[in-house]
C-alpha atoms as a PDB file:
ATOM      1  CA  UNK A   1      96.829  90.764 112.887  1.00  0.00           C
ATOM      2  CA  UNK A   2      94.627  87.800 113.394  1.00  0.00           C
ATOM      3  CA  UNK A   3      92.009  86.793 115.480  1.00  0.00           C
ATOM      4  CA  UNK A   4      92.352  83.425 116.654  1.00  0.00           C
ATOM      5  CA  UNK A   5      89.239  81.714 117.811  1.00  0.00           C
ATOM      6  CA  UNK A   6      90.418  80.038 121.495  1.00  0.00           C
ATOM      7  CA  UNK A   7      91.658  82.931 122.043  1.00  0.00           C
ATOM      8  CA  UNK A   8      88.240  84.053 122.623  1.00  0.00           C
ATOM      9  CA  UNK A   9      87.962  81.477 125.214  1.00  0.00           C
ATOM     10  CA  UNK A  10      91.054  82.399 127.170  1.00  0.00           C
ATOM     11  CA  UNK A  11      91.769  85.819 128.712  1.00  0.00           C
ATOM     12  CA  UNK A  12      94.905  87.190 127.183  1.00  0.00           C
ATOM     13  CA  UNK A  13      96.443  90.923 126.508  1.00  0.00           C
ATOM     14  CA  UNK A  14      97.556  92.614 123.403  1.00  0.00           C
ATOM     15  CA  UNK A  15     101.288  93.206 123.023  1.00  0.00           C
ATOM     16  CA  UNK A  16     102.398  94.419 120.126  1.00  0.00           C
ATOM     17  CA  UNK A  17     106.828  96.368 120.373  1.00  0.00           C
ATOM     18  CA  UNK A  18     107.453  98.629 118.612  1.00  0.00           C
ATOM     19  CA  UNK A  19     110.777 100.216 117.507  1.00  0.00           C
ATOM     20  CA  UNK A  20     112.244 102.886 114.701  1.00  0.00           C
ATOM     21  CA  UNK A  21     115.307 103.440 114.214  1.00  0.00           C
ATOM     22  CA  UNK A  22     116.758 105.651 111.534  1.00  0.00           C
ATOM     23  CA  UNK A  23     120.551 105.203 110.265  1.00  0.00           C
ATOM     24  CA  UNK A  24     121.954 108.417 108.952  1.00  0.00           C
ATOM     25  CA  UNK A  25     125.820 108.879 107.888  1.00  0.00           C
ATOM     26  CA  UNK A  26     126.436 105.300 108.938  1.00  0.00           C
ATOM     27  CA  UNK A  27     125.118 106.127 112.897  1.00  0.00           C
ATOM     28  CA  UNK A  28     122.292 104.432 113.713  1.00  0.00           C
ATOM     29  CA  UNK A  29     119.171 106.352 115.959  1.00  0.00           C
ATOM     30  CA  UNK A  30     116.705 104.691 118.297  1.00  0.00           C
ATOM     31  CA  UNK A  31     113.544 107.244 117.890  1.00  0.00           C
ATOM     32  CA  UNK A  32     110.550 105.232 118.668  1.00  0.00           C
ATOM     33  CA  UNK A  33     110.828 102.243 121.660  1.00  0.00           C
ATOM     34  CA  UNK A  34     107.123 101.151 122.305  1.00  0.00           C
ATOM     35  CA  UNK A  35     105.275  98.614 123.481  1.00  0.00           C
ATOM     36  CA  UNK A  36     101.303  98.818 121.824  1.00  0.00           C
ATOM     37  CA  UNK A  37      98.475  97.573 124.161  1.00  0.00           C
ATOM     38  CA  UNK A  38      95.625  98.196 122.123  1.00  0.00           C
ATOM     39  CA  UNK A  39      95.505  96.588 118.055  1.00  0.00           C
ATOM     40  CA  UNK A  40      93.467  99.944 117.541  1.00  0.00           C
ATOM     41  CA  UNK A  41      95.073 101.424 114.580  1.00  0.00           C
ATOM     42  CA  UNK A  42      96.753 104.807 115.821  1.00  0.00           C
ATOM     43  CA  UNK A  43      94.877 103.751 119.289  1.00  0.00           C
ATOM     44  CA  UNK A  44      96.331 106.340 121.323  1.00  0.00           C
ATOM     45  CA  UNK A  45      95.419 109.637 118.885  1.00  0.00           C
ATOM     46  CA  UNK A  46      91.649 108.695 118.803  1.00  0.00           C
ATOM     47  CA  UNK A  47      92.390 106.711 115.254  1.00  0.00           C
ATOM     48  CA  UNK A  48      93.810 109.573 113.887  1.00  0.00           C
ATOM     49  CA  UNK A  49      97.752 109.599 112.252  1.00  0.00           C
ATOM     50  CA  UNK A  50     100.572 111.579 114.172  1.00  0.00           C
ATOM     51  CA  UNK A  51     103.601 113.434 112.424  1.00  0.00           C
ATOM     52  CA  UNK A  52     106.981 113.053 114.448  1.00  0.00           C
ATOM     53  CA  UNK A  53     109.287 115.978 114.643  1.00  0.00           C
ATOM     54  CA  UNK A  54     112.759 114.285 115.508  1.00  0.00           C
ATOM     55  CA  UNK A  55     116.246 115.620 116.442  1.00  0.00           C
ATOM     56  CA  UNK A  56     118.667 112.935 116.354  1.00  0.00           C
ATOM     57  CA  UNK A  57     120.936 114.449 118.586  1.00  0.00           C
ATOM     58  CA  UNK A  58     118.654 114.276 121.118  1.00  0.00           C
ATOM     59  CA  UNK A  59     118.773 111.340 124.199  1.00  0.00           C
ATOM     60  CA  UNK A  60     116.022 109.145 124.368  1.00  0.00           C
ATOM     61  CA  UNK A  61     112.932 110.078 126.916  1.00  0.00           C
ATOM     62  CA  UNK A  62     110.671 107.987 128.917  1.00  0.00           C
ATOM     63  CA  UNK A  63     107.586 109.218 129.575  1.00  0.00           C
ATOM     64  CA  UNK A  64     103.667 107.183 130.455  1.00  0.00           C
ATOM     65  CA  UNK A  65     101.678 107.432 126.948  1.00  0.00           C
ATOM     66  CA  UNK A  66      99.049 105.304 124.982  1.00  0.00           C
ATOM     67  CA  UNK A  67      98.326 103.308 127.897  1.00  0.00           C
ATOM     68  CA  UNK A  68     101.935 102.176 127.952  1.00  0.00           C
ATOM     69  CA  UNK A  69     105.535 103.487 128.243  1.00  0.00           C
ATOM     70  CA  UNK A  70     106.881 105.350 125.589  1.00  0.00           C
ATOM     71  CA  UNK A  71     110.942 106.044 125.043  1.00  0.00           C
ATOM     72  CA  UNK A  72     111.376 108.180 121.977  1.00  0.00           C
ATOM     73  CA  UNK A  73     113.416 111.457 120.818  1.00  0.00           C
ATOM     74  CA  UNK A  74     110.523 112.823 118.927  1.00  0.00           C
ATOM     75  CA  UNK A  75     108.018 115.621 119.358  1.00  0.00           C
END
């Protein structure tokens, strides 16, 4: 990421998507749909990194994380 100087000048938001998807036995798996609002690294877990426990089998959830919303399959 880089800082750009106008954009100092001019208000603007942070917007970084995010997506993982994993392609096992020639299926492809959405795990991780996200859309970043903070360039914090690992902003939403106090800076700290996050292990994901995923079941492919299981359908995509939406649920109000990070400051944003969060679809994912993963615990």
């Amino acid at each position: 990421m880089y800082d750009i100087s106008f954009a100092k000048i001019f208000p603007i938001e942070f917007v970084s998507s995010q997506l993982i998807k994993i392609i096992h036995n020639d299926n492809e798996y959405k795990i991780w749909v996200y859309a970043k609002r903070n360039p914090g690294e690992n902003f939403g877990m106090n800076g700290e990194s996050f292990n994901l426990s995923c079941e492919l089998s299981d359908k995509l959830r939406t649920e109000r994380m990070f400051d944003s919303i969060l679809k994912t399959s993963c615990r």
